[in-house]
PDB file of N, CA and C in Angstrom:
ATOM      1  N   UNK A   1      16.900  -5.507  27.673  1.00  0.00           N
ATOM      2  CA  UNK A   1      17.141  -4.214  27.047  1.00  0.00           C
ATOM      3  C   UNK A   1      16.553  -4.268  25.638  1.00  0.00           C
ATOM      4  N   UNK A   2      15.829  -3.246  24.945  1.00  0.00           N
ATOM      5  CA  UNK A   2      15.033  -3.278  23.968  1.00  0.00           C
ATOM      6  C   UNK A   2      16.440  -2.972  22.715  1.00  0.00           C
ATOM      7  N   UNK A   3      15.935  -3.528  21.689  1.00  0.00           N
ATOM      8  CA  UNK A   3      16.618  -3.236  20.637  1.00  0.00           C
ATOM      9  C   UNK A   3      17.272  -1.888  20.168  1.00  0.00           C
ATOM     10  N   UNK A   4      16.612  -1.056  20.694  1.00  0.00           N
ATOM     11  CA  UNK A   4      16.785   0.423  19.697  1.00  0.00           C
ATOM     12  C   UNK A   4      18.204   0.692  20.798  1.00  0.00           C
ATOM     13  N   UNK A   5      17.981   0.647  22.253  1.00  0.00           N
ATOM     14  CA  UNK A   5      19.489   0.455  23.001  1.00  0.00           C
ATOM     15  C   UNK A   5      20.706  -0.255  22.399  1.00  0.00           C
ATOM     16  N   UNK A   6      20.211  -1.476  22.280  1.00  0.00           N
ATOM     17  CA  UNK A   6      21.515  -1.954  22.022  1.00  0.00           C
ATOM     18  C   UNK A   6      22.375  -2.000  20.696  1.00  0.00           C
ATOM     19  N   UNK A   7      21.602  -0.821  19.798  1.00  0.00           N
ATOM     20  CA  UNK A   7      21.990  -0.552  18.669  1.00  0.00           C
ATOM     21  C   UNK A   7      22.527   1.063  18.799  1.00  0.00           C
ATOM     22  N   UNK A   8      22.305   1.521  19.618  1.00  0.00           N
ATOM     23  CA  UNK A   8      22.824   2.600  20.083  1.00  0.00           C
ATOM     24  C   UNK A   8      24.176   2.519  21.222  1.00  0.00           C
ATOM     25  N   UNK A   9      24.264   1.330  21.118  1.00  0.00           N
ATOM     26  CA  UNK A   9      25.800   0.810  22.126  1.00  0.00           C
ATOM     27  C   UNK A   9      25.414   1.737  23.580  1.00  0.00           C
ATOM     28  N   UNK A  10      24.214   1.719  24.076  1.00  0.00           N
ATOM     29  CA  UNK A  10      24.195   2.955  25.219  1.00  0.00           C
ATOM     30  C   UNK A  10      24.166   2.034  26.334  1.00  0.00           C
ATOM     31  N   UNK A  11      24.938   2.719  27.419  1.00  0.00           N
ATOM     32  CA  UNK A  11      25.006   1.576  28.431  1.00  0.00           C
ATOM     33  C   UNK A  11      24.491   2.345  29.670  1.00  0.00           C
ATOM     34  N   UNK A  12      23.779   1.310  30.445  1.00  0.00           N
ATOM     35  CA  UNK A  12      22.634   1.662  31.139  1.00  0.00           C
ATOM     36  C   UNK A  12      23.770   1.030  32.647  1.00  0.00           C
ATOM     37  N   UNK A  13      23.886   2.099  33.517  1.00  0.00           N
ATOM     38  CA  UNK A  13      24.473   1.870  34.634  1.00  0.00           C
ATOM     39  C   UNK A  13      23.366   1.210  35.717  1.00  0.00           C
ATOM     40  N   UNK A  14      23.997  -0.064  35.915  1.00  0.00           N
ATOM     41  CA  UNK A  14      23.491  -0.509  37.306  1.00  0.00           C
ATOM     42  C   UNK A  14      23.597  -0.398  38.460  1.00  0.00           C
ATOM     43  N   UNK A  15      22.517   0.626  38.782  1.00  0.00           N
ATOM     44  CA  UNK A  15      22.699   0.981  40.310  1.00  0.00           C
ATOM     45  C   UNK A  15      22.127   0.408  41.109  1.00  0.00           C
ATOM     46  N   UNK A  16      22.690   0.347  42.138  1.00  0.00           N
ATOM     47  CA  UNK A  16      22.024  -0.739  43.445  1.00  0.00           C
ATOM     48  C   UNK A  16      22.029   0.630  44.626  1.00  0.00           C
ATOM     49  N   UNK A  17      21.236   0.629  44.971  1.00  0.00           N
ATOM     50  CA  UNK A  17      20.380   1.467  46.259  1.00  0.00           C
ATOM     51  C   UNK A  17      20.216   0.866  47.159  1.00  0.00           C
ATOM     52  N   UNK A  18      20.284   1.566  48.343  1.00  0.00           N
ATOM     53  CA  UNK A  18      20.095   0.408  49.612  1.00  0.00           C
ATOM     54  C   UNK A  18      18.895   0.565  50.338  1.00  0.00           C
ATOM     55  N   UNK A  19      18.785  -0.098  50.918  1.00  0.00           N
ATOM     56  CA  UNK A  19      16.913  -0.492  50.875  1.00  0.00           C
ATOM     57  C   UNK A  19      16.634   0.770  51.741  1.00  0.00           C
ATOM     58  N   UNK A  20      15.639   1.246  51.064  1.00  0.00           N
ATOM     59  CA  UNK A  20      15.040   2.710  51.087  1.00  0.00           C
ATOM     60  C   UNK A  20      13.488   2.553  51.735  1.00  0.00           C
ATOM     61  N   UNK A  21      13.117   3.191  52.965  1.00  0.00           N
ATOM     62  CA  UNK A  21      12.347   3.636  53.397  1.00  0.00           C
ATOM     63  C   UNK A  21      10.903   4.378  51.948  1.00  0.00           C
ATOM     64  N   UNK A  22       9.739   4.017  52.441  1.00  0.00           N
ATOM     65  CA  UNK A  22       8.737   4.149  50.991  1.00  0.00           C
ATOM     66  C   UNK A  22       8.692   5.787  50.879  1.00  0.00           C
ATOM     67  N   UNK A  23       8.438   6.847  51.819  1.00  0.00           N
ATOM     68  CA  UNK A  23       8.991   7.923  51.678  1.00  0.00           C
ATOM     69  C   UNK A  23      10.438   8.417  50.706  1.00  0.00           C
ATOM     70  N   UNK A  24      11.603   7.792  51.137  1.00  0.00           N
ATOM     71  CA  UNK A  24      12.648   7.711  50.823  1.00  0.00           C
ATOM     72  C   UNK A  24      12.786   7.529  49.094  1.00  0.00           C
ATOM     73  N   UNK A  25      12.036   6.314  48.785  1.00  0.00           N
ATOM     74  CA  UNK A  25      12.212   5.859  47.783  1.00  0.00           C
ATOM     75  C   UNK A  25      11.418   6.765  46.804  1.00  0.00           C
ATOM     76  N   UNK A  26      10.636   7.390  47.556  1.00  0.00           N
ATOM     77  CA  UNK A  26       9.543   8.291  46.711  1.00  0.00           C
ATOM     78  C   UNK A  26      10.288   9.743  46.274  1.00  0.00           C
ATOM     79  N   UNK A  27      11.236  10.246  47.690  1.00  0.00           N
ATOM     80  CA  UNK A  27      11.973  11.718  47.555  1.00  0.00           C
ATOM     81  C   UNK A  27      12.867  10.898  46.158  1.00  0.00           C
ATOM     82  N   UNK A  28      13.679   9.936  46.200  1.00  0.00           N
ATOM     83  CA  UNK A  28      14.298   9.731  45.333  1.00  0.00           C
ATOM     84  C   UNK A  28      14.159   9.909  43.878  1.00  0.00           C
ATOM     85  N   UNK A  29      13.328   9.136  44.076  1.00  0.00           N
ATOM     86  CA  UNK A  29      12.280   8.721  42.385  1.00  0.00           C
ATOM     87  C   UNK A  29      11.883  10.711  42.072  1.00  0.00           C
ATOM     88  N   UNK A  30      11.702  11.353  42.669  1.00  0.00           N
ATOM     89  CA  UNK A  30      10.858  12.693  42.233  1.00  0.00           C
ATOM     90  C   UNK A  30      12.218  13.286  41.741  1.00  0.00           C
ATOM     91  N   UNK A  31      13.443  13.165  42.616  1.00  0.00           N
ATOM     92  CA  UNK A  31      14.460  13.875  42.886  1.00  0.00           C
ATOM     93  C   UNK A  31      14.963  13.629  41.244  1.00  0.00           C
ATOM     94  N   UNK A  32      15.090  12.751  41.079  1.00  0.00           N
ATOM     95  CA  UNK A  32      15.551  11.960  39.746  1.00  0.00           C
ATOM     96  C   UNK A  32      14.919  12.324  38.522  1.00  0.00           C
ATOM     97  N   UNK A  33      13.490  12.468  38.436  1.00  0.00           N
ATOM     98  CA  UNK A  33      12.873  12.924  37.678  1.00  0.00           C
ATOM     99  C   UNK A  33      12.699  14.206  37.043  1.00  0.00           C
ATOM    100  N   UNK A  34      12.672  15.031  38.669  1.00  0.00           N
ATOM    101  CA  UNK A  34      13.174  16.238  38.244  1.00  0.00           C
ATOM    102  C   UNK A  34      14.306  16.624  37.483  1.00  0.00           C
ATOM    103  N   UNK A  35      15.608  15.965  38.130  1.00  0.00           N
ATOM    104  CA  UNK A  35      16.541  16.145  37.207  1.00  0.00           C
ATOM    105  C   UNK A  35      16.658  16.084  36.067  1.00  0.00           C
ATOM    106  N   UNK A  36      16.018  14.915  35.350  1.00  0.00           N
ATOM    107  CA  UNK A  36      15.512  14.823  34.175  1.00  0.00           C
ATOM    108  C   UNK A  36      14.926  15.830  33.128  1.00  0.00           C
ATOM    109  N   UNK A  37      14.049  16.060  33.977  1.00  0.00           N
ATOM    110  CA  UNK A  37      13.322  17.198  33.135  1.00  0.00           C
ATOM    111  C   UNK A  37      13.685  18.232  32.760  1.00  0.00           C
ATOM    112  N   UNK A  38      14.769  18.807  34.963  1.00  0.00           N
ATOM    113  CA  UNK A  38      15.864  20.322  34.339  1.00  0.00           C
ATOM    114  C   UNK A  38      16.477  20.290  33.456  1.00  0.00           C
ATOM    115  N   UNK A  39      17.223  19.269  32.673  1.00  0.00           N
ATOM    116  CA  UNK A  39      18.126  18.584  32.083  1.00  0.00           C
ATOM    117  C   UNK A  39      17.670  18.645  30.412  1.00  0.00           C
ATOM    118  N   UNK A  40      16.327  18.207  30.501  1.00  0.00           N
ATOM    119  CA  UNK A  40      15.951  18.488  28.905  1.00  0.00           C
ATOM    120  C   UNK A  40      15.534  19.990  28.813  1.00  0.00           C
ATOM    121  N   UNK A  41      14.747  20.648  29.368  1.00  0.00           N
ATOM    122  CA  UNK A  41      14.442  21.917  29.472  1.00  0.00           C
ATOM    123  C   UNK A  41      15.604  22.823  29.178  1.00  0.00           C
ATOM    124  N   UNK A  42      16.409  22.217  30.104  1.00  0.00           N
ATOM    125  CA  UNK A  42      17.980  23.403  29.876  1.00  0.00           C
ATOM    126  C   UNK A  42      18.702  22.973  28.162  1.00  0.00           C
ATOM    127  N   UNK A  43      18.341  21.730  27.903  1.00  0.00           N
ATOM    128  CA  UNK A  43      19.146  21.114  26.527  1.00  0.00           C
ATOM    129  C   UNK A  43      18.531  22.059  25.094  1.00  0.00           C
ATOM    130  N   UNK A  44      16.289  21.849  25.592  1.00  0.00           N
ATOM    131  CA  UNK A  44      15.942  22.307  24.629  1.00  0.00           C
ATOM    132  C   UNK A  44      16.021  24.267  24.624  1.00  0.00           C
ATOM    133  N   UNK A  45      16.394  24.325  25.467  1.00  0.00           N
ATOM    134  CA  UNK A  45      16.865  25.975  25.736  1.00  0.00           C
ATOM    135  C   UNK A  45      18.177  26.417  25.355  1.00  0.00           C
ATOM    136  N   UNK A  46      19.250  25.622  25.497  1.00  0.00           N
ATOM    137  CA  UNK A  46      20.420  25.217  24.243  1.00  0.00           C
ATOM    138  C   UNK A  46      20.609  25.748  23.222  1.00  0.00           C
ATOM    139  N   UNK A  47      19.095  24.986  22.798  1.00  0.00           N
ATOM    140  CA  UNK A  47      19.403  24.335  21.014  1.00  0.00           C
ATOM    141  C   UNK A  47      18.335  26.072  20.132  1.00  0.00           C
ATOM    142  N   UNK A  48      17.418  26.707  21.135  1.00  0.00           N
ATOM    143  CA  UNK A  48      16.498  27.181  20.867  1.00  0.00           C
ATOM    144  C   UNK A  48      17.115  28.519  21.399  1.00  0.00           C
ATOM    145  N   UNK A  49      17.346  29.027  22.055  1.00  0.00           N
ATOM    146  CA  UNK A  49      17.649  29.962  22.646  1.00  0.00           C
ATOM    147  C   UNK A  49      19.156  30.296  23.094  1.00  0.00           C
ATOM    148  N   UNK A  50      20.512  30.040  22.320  1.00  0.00           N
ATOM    149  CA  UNK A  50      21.527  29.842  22.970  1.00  0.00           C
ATOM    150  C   UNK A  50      22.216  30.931  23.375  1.00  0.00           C
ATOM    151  N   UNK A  51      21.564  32.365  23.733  1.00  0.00           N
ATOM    152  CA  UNK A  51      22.287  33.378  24.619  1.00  0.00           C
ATOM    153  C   UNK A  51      21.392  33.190  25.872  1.00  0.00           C
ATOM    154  N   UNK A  52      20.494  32.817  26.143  1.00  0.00           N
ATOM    155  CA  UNK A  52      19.552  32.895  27.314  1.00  0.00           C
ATOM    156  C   UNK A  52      20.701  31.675  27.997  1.00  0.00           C
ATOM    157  N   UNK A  53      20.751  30.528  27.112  1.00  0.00           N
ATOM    158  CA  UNK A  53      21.310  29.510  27.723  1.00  0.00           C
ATOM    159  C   UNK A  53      23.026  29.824  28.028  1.00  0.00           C
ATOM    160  N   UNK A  54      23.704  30.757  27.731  1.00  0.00           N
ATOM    161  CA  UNK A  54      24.812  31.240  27.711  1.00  0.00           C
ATOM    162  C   UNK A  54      24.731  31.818  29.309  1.00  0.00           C
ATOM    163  N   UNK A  55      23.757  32.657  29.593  1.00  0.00           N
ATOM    164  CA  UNK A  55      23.970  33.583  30.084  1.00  0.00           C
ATOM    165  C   UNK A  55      23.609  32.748  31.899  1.00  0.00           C
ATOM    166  N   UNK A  56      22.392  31.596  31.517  1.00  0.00           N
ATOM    167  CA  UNK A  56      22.018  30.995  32.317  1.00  0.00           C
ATOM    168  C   UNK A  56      23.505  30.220  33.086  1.00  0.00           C
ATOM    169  N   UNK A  57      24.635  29.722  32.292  1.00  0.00           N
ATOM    170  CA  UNK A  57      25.661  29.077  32.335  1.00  0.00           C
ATOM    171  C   UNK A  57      26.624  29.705  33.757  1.00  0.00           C
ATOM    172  N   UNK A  58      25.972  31.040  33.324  1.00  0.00           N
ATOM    173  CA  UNK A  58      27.314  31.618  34.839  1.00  0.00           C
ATOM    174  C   UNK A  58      26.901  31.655  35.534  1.00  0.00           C
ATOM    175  N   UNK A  59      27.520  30.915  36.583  1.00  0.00           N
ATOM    176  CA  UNK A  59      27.094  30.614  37.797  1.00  0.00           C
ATOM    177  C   UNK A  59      28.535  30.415  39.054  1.00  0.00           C
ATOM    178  N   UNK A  60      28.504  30.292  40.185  1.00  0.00           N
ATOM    179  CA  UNK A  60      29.519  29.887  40.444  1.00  0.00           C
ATOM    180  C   UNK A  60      30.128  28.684  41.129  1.00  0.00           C
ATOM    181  N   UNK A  61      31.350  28.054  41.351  1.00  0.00           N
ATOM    182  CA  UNK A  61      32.014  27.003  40.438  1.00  0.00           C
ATOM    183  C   UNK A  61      31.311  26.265  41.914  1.00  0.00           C
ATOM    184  N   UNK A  62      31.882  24.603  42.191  1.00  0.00           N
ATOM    185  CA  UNK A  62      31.196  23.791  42.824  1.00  0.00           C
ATOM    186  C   UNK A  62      32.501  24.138  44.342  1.00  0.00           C
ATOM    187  N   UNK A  63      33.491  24.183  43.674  1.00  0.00           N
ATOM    188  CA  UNK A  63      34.543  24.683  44.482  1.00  0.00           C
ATOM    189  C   UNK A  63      34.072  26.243  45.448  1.00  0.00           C
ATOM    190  N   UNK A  64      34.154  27.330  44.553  1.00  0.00           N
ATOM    191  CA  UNK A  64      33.706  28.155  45.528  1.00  0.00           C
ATOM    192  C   UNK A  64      32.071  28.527  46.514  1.00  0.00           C
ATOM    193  N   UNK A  65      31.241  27.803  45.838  1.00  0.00           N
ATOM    194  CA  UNK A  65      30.333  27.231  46.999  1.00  0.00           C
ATOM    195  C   UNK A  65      30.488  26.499  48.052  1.00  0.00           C
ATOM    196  N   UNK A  66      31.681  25.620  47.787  1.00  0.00           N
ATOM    197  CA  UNK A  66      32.063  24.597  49.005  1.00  0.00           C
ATOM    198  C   UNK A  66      32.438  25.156  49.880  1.00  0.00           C
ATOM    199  N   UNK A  67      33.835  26.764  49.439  1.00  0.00           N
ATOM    200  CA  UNK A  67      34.259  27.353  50.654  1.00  0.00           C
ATOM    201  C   UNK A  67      32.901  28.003  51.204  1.00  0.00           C
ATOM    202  N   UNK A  68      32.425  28.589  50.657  1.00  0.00           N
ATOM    203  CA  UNK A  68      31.322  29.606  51.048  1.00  0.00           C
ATOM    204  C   UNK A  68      30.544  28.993  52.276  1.00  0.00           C
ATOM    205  N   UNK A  69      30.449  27.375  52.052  1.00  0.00           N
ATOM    206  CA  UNK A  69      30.297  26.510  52.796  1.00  0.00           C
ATOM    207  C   UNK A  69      30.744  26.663  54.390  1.00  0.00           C
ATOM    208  N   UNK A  70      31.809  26.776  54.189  1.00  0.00           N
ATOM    209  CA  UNK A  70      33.013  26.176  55.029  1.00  0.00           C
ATOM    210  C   UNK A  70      32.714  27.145  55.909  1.00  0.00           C
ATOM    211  N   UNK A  71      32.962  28.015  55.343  1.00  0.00           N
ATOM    212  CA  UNK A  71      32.649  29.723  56.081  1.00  0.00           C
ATOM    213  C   UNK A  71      31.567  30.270  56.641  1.00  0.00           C
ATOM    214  N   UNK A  72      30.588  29.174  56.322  1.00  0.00           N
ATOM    215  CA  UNK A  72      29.365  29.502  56.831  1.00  0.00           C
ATOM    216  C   UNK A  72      29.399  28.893  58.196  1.00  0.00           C
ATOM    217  N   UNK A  73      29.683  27.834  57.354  1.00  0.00           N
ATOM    218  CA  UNK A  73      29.934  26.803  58.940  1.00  0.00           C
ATOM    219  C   UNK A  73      30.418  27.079  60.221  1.00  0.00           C
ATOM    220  N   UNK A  74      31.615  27.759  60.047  1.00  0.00           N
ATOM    221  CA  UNK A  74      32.671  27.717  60.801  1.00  0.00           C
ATOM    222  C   UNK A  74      31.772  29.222  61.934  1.00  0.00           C
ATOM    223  N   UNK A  75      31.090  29.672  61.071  1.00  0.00           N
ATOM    224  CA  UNK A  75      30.236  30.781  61.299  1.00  0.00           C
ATOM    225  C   UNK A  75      29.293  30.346  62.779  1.00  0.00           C
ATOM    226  N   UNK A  76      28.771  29.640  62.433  1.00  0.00           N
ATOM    227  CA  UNK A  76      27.896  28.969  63.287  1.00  0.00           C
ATOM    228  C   UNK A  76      28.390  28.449  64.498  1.00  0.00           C
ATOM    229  N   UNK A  77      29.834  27.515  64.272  1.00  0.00           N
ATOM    230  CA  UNK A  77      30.183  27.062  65.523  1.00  0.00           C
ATOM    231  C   UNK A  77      30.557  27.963  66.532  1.00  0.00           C
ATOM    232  N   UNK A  78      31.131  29.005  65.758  1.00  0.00           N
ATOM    233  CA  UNK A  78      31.534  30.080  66.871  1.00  0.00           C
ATOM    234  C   UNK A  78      30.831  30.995  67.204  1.00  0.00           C
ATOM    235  N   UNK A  79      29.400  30.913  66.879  1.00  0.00           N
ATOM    236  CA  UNK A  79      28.557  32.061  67.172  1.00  0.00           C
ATOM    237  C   UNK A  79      27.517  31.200  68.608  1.00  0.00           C
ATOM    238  N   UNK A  80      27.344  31.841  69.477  1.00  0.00           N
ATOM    239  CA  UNK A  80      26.788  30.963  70.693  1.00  0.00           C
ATOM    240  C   UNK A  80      25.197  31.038  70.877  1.00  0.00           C
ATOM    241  N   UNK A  81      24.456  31.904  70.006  1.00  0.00           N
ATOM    242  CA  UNK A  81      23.146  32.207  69.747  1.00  0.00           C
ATOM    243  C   UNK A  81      22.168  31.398  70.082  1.00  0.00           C
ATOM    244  N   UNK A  82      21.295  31.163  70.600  1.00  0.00           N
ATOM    245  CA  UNK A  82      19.690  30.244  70.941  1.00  0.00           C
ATOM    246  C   UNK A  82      20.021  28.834  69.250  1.00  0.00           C
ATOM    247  N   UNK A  83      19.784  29.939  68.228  1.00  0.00           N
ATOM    248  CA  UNK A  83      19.316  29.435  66.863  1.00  0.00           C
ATOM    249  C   UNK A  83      20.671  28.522  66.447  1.00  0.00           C
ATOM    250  N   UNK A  84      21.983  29.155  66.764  1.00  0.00           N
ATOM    251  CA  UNK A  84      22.572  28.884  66.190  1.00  0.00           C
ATOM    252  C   UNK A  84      23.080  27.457  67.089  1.00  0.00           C
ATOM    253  N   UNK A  85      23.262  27.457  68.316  1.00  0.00           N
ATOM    254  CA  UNK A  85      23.328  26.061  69.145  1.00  0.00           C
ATOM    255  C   UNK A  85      22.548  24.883  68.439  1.00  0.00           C
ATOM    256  N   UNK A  86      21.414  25.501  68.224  1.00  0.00           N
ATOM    257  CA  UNK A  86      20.436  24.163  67.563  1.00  0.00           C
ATOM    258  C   UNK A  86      21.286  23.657  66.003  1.00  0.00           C
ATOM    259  N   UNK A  87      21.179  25.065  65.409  1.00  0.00           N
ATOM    260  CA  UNK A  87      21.978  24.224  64.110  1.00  0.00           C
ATOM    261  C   UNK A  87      22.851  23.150  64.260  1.00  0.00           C
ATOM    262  N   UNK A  88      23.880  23.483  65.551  1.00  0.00           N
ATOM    263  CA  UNK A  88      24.926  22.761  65.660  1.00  0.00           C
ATOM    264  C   UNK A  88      24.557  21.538  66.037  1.00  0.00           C
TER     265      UNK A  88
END
């Protein structure tokens, strides 16, 4: 770990991944990166713009997507359709 870390007390989580297919490892690595980037983009949109970033904020919660989920789901099993058999 380089100096400027460990003067910043920042602690770097060790993650262990399980052995990943080279595709796999590639969706990962992009997946990650991206995040990254949404992550500063949304920070420097924050600091620069903070009603855009206000407004960007509402959204809805992780909870009521889950039901929305649920309901979708439940949607599917009971619907007997060509399309919808396959989903299942």
């Amino acid at each position: 770990m380089n100096d400027a870390l460990k003067n910043l007390n920042v602690k770097i989580p060790n993650i262990k991944l399980p052995a990943l297919e080279p595709l796999q490892r590639e969706f990962f690595i992009r997946m990650t990166f991206s995040a990254l980037v949404d992550a500063d983009y949304l920070d420097t949109e924050a600091h620069f713009n903070p009603a855009q970033s206000e407004r960007r904020r509402q959204y809805p919660s992780l909870v009521s997507l889950w039901e929305k989920l649920q309901i979708a789901q439940k949607a599917i099993v009971n619907d007997s359709t060509p399309v919808n058999r396959i989903r299942r």
